[in-house]
PDB file of N, CA and C in Angstrom:
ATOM      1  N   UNK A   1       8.384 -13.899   3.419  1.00  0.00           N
ATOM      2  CA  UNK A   1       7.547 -13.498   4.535  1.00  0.00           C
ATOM      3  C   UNK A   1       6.358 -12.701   3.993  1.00  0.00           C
ATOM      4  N   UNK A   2       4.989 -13.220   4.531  1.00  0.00           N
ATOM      5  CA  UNK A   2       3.877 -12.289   4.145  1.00  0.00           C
ATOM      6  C   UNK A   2       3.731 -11.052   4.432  1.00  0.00           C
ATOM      7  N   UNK A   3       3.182 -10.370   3.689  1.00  0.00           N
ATOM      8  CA  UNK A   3       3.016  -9.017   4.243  1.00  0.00           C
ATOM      9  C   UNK A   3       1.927  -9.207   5.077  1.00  0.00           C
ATOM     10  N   UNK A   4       1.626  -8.041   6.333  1.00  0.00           N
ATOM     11  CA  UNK A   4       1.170  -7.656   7.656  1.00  0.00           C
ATOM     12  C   UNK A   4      -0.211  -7.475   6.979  1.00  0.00           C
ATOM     13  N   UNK A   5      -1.865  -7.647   6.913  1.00  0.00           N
ATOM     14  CA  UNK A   5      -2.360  -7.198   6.379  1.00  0.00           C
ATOM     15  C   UNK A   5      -3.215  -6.897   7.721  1.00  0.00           C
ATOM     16  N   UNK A   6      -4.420  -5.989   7.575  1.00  0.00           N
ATOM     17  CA  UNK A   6      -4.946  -5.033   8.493  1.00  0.00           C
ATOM     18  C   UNK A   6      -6.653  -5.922   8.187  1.00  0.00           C
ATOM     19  N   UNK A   7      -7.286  -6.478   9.476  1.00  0.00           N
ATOM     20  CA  UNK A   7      -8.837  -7.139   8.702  1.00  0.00           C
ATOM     21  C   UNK A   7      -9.562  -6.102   8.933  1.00  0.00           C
ATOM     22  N   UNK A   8     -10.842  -6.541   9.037  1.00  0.00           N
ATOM     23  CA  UNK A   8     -11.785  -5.444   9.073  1.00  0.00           C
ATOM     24  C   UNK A   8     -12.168  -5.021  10.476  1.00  0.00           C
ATOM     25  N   UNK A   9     -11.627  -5.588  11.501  1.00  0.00           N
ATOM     26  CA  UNK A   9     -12.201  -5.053  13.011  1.00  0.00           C
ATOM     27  C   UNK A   9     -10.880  -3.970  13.080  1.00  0.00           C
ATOM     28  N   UNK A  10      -9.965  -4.466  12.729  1.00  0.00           N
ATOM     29  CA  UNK A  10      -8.748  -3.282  12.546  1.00  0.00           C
ATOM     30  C   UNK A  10      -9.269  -2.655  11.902  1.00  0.00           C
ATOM     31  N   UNK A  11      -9.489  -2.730  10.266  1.00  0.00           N
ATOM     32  CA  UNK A  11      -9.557  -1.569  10.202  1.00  0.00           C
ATOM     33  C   UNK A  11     -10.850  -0.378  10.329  1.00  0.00           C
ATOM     34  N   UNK A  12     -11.506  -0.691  10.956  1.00  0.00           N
ATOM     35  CA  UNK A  12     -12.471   0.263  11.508  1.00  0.00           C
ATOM     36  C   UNK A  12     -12.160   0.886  12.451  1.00  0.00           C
ATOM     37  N   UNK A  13     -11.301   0.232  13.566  1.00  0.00           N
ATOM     38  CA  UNK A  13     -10.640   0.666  14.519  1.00  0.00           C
ATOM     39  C   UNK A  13     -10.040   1.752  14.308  1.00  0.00           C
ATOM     40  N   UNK A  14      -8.791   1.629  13.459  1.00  0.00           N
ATOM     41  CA  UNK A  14      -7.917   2.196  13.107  1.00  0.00           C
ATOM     42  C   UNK A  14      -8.343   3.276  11.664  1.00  0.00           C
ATOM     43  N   UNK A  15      -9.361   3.052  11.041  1.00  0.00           N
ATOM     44  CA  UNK A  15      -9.908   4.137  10.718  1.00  0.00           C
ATOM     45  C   UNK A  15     -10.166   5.323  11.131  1.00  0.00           C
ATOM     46  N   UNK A  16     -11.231   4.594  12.484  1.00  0.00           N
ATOM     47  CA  UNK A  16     -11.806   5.907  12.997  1.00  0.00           C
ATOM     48  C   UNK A  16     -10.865   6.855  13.902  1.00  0.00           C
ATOM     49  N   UNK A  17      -9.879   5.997  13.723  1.00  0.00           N
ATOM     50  CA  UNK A  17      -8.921   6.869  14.870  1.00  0.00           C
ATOM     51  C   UNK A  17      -8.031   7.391  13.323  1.00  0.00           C
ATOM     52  N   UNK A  18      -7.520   7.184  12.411  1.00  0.00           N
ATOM     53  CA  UNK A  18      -7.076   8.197  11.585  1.00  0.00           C
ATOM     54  C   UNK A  18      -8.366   8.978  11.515  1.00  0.00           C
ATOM     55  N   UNK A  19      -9.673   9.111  10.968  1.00  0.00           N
ATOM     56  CA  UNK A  19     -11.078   9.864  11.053  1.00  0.00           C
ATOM     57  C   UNK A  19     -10.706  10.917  11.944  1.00  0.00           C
ATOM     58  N   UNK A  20     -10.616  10.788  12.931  1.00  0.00           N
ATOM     59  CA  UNK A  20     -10.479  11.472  14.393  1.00  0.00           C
ATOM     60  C   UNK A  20      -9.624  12.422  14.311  1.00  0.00           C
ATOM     61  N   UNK A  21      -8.235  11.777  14.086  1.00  0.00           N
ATOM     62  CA  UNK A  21      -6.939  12.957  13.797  1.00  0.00           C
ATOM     63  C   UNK A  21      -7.163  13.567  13.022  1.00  0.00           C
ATOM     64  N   UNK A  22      -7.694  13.179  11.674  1.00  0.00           N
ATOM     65  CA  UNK A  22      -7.356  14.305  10.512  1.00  0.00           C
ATOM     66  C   UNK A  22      -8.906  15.216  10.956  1.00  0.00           C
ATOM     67  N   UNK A  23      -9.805  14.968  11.721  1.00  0.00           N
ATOM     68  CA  UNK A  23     -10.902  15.663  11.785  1.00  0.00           C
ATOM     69  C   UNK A  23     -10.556  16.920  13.099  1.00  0.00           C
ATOM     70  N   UNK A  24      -9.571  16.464  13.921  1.00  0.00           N
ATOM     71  CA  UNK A  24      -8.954  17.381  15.133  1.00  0.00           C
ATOM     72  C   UNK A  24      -8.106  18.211  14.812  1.00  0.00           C
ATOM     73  N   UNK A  25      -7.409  17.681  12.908  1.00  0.00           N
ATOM     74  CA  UNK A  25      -6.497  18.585  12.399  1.00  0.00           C
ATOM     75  C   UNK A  25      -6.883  19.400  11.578  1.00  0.00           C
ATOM     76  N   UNK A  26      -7.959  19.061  10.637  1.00  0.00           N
ATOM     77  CA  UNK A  26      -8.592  20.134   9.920  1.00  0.00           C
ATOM     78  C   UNK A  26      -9.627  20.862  10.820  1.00  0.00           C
ATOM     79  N   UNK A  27      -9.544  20.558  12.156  1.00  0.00           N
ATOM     80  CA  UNK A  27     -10.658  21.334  12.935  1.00  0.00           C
ATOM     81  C   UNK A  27     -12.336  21.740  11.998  1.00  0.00           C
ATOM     82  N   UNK A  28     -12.489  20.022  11.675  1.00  0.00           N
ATOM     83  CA  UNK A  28     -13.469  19.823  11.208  1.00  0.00           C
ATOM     84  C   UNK A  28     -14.601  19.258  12.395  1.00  0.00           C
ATOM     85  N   UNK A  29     -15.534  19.310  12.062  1.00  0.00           N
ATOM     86  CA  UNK A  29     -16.762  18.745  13.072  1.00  0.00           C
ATOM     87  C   UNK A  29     -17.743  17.530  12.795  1.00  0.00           C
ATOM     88  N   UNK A  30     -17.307  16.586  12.586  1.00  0.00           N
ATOM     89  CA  UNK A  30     -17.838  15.444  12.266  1.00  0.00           C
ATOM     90  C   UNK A  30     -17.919  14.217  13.153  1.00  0.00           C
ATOM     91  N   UNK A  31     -19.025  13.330  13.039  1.00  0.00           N
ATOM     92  CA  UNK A  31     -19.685  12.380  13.967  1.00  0.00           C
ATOM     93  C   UNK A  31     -18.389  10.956  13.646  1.00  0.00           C
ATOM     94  N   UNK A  32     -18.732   9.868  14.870  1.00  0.00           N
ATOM     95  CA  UNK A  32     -18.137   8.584  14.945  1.00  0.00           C
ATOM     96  C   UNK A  32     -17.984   8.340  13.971  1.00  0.00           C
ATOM     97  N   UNK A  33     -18.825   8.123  13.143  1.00  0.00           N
ATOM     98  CA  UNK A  33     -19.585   6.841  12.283  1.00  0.00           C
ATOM     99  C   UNK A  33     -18.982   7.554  10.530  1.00  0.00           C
ATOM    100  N   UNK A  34     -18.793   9.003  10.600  1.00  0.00           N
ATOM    101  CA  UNK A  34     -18.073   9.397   9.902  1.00  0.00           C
ATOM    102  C   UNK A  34     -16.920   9.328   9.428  1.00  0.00           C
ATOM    103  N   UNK A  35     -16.225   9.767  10.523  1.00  0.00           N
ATOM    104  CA  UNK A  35     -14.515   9.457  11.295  1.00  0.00           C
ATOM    105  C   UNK A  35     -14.552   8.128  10.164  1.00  0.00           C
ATOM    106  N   UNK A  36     -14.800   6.990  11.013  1.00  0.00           N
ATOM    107  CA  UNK A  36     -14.600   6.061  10.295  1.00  0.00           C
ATOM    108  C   UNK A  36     -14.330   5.663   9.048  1.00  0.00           C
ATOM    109  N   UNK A  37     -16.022   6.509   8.621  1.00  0.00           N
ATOM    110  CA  UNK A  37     -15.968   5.899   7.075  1.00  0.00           C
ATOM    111  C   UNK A  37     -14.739   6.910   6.627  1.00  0.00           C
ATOM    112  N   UNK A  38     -14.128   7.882   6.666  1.00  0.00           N
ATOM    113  CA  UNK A  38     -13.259   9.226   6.229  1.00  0.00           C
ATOM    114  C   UNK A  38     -11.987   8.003   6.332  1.00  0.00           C
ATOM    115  N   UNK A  39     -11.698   7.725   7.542  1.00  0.00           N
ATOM    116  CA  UNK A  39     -10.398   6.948   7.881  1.00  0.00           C
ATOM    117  C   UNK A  39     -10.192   5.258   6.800  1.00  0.00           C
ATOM    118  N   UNK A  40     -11.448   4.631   6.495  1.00  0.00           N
ATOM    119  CA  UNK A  40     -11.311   3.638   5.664  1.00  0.00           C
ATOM    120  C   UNK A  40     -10.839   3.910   4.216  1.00  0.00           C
ATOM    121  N   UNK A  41     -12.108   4.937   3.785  1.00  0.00           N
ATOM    122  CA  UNK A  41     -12.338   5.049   2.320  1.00  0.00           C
ATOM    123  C   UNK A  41     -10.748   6.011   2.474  1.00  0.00           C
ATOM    124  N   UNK A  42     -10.589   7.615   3.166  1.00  0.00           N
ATOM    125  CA  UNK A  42      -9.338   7.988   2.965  1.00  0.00           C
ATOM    126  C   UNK A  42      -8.007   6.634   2.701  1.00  0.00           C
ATOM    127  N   UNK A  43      -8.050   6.064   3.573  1.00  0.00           N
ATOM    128  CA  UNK A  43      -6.616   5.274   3.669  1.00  0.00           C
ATOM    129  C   UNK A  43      -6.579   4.233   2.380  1.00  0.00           C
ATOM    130  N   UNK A  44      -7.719   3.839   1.882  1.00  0.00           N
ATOM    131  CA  UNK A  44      -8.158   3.478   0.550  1.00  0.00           C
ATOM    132  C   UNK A  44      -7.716   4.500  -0.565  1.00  0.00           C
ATOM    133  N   UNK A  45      -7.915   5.720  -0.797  1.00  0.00           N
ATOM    134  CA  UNK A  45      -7.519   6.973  -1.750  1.00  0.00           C
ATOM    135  C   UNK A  45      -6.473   6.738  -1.942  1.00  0.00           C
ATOM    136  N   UNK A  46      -5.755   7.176   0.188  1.00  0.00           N
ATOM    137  CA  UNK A  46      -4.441   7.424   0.034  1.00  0.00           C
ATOM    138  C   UNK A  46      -3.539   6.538  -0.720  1.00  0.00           C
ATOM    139  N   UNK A  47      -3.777   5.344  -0.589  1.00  0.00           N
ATOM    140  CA  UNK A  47      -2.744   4.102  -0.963  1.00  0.00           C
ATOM    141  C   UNK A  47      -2.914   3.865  -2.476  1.00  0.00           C
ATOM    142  N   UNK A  48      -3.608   4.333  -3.160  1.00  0.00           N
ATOM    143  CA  UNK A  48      -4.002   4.163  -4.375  1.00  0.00           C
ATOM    144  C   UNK A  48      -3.121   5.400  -4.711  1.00  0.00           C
ATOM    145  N   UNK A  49      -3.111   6.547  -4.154  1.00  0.00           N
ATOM    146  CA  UNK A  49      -2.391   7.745  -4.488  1.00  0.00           C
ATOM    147  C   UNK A  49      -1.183   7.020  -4.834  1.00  0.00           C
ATOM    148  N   UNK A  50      -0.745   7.381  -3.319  1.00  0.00           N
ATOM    149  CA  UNK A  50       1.021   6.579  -3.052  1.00  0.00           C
ATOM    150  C   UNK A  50       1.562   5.408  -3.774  1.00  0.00           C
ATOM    151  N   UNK A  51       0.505   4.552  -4.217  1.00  0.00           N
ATOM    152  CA  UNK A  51       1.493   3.687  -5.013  1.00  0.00           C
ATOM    153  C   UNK A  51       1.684   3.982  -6.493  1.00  0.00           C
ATOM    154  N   UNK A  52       0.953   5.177  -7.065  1.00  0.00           N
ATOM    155  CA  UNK A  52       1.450   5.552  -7.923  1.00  0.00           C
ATOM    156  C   UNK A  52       2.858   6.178  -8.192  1.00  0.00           C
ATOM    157  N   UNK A  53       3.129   6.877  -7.069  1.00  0.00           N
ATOM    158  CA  UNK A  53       4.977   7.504  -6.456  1.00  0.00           C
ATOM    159  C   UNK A  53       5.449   6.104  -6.340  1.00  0.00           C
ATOM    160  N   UNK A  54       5.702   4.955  -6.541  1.00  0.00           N
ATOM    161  CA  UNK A  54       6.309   3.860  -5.651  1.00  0.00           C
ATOM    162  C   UNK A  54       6.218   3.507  -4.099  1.00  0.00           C
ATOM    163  N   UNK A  55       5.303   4.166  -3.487  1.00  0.00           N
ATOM    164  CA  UNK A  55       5.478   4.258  -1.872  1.00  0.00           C
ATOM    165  C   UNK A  55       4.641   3.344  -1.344  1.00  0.00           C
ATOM    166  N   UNK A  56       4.507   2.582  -0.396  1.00  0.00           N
ATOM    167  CA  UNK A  56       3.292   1.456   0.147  1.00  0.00           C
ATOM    168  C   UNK A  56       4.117   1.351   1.176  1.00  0.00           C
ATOM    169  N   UNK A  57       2.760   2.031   2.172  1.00  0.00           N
ATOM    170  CA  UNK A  57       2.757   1.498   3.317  1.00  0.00           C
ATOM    171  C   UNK A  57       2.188   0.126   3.960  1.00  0.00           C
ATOM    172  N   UNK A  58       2.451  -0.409   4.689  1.00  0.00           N
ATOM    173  CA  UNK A  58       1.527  -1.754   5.252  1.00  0.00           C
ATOM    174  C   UNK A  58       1.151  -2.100   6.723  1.00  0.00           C
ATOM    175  N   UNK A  59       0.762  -2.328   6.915  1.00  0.00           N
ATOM    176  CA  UNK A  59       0.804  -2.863   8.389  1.00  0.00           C
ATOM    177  C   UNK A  59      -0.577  -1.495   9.216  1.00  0.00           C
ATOM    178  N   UNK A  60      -0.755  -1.635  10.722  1.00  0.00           N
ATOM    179  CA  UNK A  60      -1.113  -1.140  11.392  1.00  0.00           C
ATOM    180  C   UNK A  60      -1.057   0.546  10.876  1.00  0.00           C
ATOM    181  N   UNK A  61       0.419   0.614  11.110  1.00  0.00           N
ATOM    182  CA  UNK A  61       0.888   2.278  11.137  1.00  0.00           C
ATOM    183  C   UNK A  61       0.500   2.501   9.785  1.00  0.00           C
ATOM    184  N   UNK A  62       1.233   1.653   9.370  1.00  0.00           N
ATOM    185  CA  UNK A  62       0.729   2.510   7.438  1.00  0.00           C
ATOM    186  C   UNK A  62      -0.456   2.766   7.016  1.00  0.00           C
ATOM    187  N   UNK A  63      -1.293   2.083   7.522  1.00  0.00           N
ATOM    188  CA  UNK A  63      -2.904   2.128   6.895  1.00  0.00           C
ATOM    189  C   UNK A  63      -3.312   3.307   8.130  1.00  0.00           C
ATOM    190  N   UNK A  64      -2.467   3.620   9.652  1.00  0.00           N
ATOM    191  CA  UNK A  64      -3.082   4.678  10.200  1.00  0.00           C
ATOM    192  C   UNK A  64      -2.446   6.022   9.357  1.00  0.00           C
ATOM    193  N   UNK A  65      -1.385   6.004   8.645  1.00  0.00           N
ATOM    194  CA  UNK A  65      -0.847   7.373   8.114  1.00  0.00           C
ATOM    195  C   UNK A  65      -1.339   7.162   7.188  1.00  0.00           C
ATOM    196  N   UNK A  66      -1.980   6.449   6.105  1.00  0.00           N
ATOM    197  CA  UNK A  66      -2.588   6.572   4.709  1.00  0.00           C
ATOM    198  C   UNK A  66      -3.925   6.750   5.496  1.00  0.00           C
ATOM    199  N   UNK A  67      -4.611   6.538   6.226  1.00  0.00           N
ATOM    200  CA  UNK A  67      -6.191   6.949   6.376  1.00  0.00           C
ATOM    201  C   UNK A  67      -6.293   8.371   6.563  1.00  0.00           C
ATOM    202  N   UNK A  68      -5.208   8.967   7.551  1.00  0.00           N
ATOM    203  CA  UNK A  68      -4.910  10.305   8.310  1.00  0.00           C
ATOM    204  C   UNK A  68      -4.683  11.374   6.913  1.00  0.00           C
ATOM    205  N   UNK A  69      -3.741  10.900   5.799  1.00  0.00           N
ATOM    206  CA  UNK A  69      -3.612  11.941   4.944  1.00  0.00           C
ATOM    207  C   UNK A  69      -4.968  11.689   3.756  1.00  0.00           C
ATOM    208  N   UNK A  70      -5.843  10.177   3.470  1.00  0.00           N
ATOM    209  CA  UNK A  70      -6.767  10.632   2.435  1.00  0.00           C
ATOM    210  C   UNK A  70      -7.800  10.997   3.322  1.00  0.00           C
ATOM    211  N   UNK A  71      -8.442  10.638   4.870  1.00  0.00           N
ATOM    212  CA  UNK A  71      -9.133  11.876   5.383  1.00  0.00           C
ATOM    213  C   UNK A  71      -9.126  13.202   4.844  1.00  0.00           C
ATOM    214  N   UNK A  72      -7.893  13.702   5.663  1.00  0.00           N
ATOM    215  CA  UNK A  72      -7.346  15.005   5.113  1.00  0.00           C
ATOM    216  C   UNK A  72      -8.088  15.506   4.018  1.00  0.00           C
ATOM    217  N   UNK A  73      -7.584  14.489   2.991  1.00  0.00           N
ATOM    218  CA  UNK A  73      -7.893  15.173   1.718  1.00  0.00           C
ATOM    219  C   UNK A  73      -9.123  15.118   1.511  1.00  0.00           C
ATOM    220  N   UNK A  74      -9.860  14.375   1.834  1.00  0.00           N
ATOM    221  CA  UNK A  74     -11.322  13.808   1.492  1.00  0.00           C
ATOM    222  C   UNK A  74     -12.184  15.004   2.138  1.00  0.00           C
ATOM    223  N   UNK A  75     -11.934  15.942   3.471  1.00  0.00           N
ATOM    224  CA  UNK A  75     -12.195  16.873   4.319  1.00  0.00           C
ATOM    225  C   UNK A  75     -12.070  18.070   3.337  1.00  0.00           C
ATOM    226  N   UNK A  76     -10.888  18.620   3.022  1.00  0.00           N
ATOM    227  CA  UNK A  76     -10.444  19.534   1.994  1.00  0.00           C
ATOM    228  C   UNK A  76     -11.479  19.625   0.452  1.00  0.00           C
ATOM    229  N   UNK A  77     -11.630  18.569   0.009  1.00  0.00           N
ATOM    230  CA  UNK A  77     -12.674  18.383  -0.931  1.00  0.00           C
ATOM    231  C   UNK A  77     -13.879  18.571  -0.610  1.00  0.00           C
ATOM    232  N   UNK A  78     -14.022  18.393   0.298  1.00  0.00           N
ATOM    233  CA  UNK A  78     -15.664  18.468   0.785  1.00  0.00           C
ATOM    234  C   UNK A  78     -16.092  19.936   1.353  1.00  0.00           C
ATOM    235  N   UNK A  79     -14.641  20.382   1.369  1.00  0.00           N
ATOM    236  CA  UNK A  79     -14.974  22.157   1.866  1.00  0.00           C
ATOM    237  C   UNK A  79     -14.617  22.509   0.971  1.00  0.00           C
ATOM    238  N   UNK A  80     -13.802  22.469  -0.323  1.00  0.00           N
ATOM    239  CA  UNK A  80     -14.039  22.949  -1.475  1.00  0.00           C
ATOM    240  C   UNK A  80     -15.087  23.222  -2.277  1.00  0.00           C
ATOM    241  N   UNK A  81     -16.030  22.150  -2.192  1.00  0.00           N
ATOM    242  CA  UNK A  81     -16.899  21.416  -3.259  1.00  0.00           C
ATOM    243  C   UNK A  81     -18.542  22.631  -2.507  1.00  0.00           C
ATOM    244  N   UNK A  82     -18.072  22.411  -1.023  1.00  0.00           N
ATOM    245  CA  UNK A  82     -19.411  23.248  -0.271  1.00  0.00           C
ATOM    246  C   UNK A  82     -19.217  25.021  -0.688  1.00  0.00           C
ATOM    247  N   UNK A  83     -17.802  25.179  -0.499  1.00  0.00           N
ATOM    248  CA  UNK A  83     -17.435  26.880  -0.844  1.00  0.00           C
ATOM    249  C   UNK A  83     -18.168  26.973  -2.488  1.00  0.00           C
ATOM    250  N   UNK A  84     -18.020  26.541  -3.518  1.00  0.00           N
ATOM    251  CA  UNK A  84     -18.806  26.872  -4.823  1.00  0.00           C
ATOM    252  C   UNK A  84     -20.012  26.526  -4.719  1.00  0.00           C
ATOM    253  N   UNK A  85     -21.076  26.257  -3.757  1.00  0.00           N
ATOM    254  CA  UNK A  85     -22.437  26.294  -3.289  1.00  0.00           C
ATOM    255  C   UNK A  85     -23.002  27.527  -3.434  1.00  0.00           C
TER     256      UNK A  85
END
């Protein structure tokens, strides 16, 4: 059986809505069009992270919890990187 894969109207979709969460959770302040790109490129990081542990997510949900935690992180870096300014 193939694995579930996510295209690109998903995943923009489902980007911007991980974008969204991790931006409502770091009580960060950032635009649509952001969200998005945070929720693609994050869920991109994330999965590159995670499959170094053995872990892969797939489908819908997985690419929304891998966008939600490399947001996250991608947010965290970017307020790191601004604090030594």
């Amino acid at each position: 059986m193939a694995d579930a894969e996510v295209g690109w109207i998903a995943a923009i979709i489902i980007g911007g809505i991980a974008g969204w969460l991790a931006e409502q959770f770091m009580h960060s302040n950032m635009g649509l069009l952001m969200n998005i790109v945070l929720g693609i490129v994050g869920a991109a990081i994330a999965s590159a992270i995670l499959s170094l542990f053995g872990i892969v997510l797939g489908g819908w949900i997985g690419y929304l919890i891998c966008g939600f935690i490399g947001a996250c992180l991608l947010i965290w870096i970017v307020r790191a990187v601004r604090a030594r300014s």
